[in-house]
C-alpha atoms as a PDB file:
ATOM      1  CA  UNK A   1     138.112  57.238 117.254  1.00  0.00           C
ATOM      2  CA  UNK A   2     135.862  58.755 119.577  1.00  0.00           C
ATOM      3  CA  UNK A   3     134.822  61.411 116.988  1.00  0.00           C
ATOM      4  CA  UNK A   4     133.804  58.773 114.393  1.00  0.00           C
ATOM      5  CA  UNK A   5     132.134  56.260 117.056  1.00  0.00           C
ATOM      6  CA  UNK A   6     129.666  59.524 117.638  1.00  0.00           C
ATOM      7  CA  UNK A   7     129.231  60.289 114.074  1.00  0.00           C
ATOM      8  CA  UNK A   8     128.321  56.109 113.443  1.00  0.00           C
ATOM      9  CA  UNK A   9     124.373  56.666 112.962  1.00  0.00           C
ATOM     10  CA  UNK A  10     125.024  59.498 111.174  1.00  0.00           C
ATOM     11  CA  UNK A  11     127.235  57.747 108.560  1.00  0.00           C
ATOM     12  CA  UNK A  12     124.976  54.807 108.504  1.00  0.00           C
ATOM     13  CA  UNK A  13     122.341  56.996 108.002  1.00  0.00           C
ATOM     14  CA  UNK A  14     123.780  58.446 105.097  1.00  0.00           C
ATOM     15  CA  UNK A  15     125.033  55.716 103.582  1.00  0.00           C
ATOM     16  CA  UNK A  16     121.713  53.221 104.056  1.00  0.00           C
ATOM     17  CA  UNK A  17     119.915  56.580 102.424  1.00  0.00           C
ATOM     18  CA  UNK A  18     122.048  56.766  99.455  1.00  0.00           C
ATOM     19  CA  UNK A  19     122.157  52.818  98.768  1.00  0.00           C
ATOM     20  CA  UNK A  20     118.368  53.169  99.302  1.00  0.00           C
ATOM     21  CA  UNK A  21     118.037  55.966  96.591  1.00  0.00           C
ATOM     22  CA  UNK A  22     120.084  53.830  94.195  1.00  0.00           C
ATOM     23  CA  UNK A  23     118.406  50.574  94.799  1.00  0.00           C
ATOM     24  CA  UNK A  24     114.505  51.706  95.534  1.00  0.00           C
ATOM     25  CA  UNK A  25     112.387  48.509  95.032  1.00  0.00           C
ATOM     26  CA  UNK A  26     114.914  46.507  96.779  1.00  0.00           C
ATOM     27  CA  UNK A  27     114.575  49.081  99.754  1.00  0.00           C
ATOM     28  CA  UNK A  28     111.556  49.078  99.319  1.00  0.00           C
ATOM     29  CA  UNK A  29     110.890  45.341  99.800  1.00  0.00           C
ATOM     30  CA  UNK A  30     113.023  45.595 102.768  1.00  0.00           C
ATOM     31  CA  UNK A  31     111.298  47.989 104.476  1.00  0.00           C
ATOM     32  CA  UNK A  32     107.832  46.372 103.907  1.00  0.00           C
ATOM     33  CA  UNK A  33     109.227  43.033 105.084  1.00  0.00           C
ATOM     34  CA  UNK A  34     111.123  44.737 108.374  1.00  0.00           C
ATOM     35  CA  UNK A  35     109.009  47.558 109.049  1.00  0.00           C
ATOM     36  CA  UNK A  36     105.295  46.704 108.197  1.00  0.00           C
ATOM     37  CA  UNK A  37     104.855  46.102 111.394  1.00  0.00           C
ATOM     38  CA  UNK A  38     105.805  49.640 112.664  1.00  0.00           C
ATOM     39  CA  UNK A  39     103.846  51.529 110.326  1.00  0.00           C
ATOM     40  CA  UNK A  40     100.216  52.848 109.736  1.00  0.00           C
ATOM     41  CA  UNK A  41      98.279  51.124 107.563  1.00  0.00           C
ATOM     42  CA  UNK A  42      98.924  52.032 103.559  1.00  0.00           C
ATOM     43  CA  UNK A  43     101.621  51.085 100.947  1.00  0.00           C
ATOM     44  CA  UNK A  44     105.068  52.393 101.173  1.00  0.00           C
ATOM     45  CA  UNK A  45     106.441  54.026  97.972  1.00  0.00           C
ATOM     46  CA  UNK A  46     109.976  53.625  96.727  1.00  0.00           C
ATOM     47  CA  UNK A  47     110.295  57.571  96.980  1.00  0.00           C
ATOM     48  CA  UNK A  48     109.325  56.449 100.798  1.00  0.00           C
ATOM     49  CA  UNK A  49     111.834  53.627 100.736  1.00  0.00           C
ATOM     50  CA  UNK A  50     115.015  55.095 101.491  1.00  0.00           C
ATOM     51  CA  UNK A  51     114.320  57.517 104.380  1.00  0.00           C
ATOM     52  CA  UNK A  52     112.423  55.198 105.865  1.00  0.00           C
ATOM     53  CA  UNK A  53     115.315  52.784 105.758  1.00  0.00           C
ATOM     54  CA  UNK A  54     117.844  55.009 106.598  1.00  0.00           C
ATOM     55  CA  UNK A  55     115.910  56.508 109.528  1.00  0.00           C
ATOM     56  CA  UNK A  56     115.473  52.439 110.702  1.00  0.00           C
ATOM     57  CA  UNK A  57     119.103  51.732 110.490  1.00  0.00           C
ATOM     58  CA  UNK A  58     120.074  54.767 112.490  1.00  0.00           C
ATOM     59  CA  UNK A  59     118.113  54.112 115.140  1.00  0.00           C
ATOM     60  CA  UNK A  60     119.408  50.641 115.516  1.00  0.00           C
ATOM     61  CA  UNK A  61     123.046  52.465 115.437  1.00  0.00           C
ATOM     62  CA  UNK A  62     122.002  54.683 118.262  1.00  0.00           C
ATOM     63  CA  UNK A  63     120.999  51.401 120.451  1.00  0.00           C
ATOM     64  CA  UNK A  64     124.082  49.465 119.516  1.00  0.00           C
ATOM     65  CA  UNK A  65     126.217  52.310 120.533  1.00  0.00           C
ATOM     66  CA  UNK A  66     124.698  52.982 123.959  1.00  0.00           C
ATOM     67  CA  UNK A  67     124.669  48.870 124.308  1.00  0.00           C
ATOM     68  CA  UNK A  68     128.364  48.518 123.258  1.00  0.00           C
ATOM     69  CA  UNK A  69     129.247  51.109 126.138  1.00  0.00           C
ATOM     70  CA  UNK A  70     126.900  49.319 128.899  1.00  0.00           C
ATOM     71  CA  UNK A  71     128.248  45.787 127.603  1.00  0.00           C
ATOM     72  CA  UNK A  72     132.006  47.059 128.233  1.00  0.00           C
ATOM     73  CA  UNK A  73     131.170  49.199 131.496  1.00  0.00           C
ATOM     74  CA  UNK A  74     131.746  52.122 130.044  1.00  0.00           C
ATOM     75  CA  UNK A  75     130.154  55.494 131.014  1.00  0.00           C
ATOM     76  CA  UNK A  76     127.393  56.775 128.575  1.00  0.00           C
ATOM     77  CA  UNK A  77     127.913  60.307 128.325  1.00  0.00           C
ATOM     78  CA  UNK A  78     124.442  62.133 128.687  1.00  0.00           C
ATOM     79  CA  UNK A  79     124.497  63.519 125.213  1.00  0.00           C
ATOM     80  CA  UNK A  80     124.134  59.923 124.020  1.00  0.00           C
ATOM     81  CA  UNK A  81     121.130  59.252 125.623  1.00  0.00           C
ATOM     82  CA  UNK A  82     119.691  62.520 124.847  1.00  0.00           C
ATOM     83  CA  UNK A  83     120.443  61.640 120.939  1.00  0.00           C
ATOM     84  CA  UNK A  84     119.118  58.452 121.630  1.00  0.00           C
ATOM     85  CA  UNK A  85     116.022  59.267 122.944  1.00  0.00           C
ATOM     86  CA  UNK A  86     115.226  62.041 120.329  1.00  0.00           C
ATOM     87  CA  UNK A  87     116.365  59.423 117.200  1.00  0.00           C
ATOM     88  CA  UNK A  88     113.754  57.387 118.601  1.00  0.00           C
ATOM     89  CA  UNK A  89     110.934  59.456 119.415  1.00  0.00           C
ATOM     90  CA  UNK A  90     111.483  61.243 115.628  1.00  0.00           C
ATOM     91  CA  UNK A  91     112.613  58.307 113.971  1.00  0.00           C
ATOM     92  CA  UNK A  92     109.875  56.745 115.397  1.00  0.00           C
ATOM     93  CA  UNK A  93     107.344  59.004 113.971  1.00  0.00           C
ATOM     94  CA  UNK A  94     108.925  58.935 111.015  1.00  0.00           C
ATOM     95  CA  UNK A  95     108.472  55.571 110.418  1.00  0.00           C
ATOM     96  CA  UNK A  96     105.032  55.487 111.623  1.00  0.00           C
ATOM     97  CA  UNK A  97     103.368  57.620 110.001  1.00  0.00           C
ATOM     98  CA  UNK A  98     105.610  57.411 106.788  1.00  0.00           C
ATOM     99  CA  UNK A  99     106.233  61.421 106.926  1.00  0.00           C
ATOM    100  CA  UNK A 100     109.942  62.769 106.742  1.00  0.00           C
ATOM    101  CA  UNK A 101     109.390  65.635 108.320  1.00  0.00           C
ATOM    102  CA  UNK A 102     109.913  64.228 111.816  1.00  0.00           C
ATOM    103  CA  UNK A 103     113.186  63.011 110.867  1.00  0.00           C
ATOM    104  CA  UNK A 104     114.431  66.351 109.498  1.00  0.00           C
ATOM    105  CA  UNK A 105     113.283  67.626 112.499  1.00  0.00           C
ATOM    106  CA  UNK A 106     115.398  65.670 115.055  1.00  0.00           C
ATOM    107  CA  UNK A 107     118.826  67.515 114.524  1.00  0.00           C
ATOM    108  CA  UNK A 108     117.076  70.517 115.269  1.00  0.00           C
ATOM    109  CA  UNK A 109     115.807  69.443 118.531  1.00  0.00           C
ATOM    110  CA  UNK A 110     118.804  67.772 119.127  1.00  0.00           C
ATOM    111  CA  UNK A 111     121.025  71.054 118.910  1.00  0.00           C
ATOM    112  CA  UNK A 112     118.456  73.519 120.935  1.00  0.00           C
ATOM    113  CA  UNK A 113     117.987  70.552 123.174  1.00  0.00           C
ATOM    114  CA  UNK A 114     121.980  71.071 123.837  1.00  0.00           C
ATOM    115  CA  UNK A 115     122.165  74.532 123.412  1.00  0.00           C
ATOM    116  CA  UNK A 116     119.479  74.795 126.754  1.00  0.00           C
ATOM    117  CA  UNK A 117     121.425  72.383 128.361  1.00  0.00           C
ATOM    118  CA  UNK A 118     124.365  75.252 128.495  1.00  0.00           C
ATOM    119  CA  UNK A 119     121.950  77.515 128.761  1.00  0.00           C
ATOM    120  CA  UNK A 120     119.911  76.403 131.969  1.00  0.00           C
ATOM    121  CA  UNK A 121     123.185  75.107 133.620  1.00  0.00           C
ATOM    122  CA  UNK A 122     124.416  78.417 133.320  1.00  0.00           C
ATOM    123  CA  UNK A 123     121.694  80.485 134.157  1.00  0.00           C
ATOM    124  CA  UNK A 124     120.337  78.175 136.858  1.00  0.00           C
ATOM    125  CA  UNK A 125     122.926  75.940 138.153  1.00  0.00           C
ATOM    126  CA  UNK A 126     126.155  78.947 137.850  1.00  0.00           C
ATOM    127  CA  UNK A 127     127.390  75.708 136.266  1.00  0.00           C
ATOM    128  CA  UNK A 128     129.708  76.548 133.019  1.00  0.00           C
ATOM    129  CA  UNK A 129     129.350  72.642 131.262  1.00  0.00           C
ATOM    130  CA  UNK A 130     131.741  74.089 128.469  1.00  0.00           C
ATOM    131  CA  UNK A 131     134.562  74.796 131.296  1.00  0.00           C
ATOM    132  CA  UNK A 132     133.388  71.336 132.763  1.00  0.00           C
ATOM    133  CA  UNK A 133     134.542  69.675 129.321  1.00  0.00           C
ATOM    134  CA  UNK A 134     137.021  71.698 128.570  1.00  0.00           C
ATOM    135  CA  UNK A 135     139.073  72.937 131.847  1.00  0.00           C
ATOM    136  CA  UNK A 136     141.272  69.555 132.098  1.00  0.00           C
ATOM    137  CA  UNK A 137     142.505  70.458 128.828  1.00  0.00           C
ATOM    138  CA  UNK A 138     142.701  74.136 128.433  1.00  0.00           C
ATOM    139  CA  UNK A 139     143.603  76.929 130.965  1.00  0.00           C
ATOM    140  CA  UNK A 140     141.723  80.014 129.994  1.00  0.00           C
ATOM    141  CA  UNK A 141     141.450  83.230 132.126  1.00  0.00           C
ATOM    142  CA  UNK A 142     138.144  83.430 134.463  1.00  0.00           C
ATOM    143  CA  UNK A 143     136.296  85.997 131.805  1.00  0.00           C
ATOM    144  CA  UNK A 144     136.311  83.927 129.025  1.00  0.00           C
ATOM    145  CA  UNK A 145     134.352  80.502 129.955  1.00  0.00           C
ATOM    146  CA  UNK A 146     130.702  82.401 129.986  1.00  0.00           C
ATOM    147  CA  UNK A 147     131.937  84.074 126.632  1.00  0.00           C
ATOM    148  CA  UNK A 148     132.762  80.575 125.276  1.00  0.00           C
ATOM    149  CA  UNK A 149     129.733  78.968 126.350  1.00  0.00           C
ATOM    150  CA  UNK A 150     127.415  81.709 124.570  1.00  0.00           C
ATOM    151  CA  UNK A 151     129.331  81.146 121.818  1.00  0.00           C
ATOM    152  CA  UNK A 152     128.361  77.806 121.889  1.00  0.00           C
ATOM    153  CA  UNK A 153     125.130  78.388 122.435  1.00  0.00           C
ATOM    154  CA  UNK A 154     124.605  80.442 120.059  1.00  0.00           C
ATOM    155  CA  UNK A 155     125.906  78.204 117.428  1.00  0.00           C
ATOM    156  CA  UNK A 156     123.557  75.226 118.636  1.00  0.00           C
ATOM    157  CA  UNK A 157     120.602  77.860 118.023  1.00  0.00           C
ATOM    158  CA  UNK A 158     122.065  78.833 114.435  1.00  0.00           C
ATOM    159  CA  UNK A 159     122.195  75.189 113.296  1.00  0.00           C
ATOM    160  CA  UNK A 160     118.520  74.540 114.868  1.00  0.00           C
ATOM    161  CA  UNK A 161     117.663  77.482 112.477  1.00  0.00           C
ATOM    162  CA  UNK A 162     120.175  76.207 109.580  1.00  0.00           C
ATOM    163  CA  UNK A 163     118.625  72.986 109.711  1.00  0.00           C
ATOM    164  CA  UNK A 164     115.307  73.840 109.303  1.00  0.00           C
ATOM    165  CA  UNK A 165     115.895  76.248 106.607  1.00  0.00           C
ATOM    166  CA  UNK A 166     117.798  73.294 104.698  1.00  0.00           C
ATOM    167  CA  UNK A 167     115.136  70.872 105.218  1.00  0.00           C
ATOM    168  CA  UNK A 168     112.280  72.312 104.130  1.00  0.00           C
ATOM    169  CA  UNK A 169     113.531  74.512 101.465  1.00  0.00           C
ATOM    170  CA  UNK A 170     115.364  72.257  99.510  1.00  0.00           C
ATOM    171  CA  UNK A 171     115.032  68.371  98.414  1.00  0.00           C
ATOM    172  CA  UNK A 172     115.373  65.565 100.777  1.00  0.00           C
ATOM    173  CA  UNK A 173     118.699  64.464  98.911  1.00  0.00           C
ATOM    174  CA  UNK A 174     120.149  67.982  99.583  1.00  0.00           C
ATOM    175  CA  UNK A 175     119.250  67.634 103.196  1.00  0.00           C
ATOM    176  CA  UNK A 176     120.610  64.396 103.526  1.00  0.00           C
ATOM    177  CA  UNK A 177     124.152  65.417 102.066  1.00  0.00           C
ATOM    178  CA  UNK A 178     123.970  68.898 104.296  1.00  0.00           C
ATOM    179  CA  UNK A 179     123.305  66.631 107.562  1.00  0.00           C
ATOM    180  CA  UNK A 180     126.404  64.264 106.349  1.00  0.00           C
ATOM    181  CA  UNK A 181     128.671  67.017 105.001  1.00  0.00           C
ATOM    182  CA  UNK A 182     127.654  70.701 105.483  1.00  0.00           C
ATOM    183  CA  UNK A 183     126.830  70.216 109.605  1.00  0.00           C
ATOM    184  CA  UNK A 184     129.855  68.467 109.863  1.00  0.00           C
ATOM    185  CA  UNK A 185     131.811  71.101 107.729  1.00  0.00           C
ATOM    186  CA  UNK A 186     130.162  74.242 110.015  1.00  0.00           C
ATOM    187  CA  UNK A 187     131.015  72.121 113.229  1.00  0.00           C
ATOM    188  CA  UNK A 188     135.117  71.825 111.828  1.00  0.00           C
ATOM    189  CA  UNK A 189     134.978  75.234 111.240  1.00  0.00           C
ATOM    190  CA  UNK A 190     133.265  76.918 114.158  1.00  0.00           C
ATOM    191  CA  UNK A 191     135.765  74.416 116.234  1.00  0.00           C
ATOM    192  CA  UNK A 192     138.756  75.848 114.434  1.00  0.00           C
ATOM    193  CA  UNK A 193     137.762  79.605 114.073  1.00  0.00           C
ATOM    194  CA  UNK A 194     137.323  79.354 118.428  1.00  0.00           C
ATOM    195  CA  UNK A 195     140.831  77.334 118.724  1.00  0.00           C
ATOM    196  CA  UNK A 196     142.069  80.568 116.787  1.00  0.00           C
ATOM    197  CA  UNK A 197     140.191  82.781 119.266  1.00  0.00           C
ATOM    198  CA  UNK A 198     141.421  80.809 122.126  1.00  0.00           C
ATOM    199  CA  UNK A 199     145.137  80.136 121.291  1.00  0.00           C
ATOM    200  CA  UNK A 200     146.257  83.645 122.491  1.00  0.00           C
ATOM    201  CA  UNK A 201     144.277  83.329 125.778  1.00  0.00           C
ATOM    202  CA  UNK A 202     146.140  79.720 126.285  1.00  0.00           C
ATOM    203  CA  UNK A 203     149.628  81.884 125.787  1.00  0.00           C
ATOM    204  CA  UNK A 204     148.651  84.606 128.387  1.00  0.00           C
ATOM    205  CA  UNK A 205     147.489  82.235 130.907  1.00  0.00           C
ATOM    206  CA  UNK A 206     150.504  80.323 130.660  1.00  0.00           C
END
């Protein structure tokens, strides 16, 4: 449950984008009616319409999760409020200035931004935040915490890249079913492929 209450912007963002694409004048009207406001002056297109809309919608998701969590006095894990504020400084933009580029954009800065997280902590603080997630669950011998947090760094960095490469080499449509299906995909995999690494280190240490 936790997985998918994470992943809630994301699927509203997907699915907003593909009603959008199917319906354009009616997203259209609805972004000129909710969103005028927000935006530079000049007419929105209804090529515009749907990342616009989408981009709206999931930064209202990102704000109803962090306000669900406050509202039931439950902790906001930092990651949250890092993905919030980067949803709504890009999304932000994004609707602004009527460019997509700021929203393709945000999961790149939203990887690095955790990849330096593990990166700093564990050059700066000698603090392992993989280990810090992980340890209650898993007993792993001492070697193998910095080797799992590179690893996880160096995934965040290869999904910046991946992203990029996605976005602006390809339409927005393919980017928009990549960020739904082919990040999500990678993340399965990379997650499985290191529970495979992992499983005979769990054995030993047991």
């Amino acid at each position: 449950m936790k997985f998918l209450f994470d992943l809630f912007p994301v699927i509203l963002f997907f699915g907003v984008f593909k009603w959008a694409e199917g319906h354009p004048s009616a997203a259209q009207d609805l972004v000129m009616q909710y969103l005028g406001g927000a935006m530079s002056a000049g007419a929105v297109t209804a090529t515009q319409a749907p990342i616009l809309l989408s981009t709206a919608v999931a930064i209202i998701a990102s704000l109803g999760q962090i306000a669900w969590l406050l509202l039931r006095r439950r902790k906001v894990d930092g990651m949250l409020w890092v993905s919030l504020a980067i949803i709504v400084v890009f999304g932000g933009a994004t609707i602004y200035f009527r460019d997509d580029t700021f929203i393709k954009w945000k999961p790149t800065i939203l990887y690095w931004a955790f990849g330096l997280a593990l990166l700093v902590s564990q050059l700066f603080m000698k603090k392992n935040l993989i280990r810090v997630m992980m340890e209650k669950q898993v007993t792993l011998p001492e070697p193998i915490w910095p080797r799992l947090n590179l690893a996880w760094i160096a995934f965040f960095a290869v999904m910046g890249v991946l992203n990029l490469y996605i976005a602006f080499n390809y339409s927005l449509d393919t980017w928009v079913n990549f960020k739904m299906f082919g990040s999500m995909g990678l993340m399965f995999a990379f997650i499985i492929g290191q529970s495979l690494f992992l499983s005979k280190y769990m054995k030993d240490a047991e």
